[in-house]
Protein backbone atom coordinates (compact mmCIF):
# COMPACT_ATOMS: atom_id res chain seq x y z
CA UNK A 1 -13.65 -45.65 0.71
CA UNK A 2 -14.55 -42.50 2.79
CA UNK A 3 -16.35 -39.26 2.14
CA UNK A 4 -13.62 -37.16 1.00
CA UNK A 5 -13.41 -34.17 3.29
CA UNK A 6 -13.76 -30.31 2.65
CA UNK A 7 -9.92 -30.08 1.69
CA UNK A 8 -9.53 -33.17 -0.04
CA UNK A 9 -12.53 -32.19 -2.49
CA UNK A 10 -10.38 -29.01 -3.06
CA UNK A 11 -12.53 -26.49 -1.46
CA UNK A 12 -10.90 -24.49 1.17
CA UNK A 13 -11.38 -24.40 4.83
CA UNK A 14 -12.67 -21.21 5.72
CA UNK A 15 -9.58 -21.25 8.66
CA UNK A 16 -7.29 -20.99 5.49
CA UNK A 17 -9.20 -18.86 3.86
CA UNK A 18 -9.94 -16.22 6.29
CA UNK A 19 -5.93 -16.51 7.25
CA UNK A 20 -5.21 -15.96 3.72
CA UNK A 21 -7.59 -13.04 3.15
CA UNK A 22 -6.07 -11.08 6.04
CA UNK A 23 -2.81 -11.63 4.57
CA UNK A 24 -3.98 -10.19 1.13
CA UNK A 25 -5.81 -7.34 3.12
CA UNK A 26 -1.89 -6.63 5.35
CA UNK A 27 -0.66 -6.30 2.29
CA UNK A 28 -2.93 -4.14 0.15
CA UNK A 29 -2.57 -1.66 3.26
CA UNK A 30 1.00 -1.77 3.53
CA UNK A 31 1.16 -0.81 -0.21
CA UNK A 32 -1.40 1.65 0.00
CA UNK A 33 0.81 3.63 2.80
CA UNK A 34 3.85 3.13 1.11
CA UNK A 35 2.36 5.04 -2.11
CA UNK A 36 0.42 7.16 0.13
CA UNK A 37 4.23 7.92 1.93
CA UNK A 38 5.51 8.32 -1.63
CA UNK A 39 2.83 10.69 -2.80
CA UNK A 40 3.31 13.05 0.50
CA UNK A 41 7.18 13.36 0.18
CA UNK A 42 7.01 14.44 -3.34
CA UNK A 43 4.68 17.10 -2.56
CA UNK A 44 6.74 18.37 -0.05
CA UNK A 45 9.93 18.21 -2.46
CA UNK A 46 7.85 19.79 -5.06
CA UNK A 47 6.70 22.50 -2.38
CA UNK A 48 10.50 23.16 -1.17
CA UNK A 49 11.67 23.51 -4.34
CA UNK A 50 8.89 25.92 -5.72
CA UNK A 51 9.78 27.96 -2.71
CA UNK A 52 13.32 28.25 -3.22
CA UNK A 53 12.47 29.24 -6.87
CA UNK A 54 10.28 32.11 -5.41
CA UNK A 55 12.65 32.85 -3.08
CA UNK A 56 15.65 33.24 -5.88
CA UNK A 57 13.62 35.51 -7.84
CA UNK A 58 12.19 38.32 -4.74
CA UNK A 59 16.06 38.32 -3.93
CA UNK A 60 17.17 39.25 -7.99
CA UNK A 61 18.21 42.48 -7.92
């Protein structure tokens, strides 16, 4: 029988591996901008609606 090779042993070619780590890393940063996304609207929404509030008030008689 032959040397079993790299991927038969069931250690990972680093062609995979870096392919699969860049996948990870697209990932992480597309779910990082998302929250970061999330996290910017709200503050805005929070910010309109604080004005509005302020706004309401100045304008009571």
């Amino acid at each position: 029988m032959g040397a079993a090779g790299p991927d038969e042993a069931g250690v990972a070619s680093p062609v995979l591996d870096s392919m699969g780590s860049s996948s990870r890393r697209a990932r992480l940063l597309t779910v990082m901008a998302g929250i970061a996304l999330s996290v910017v609207l709200l503050s805005l929404r929070q910010r309109r609606s604080r004005s509005s509030g302020l706004r309401a008030i100045r304008e009571a008689p």
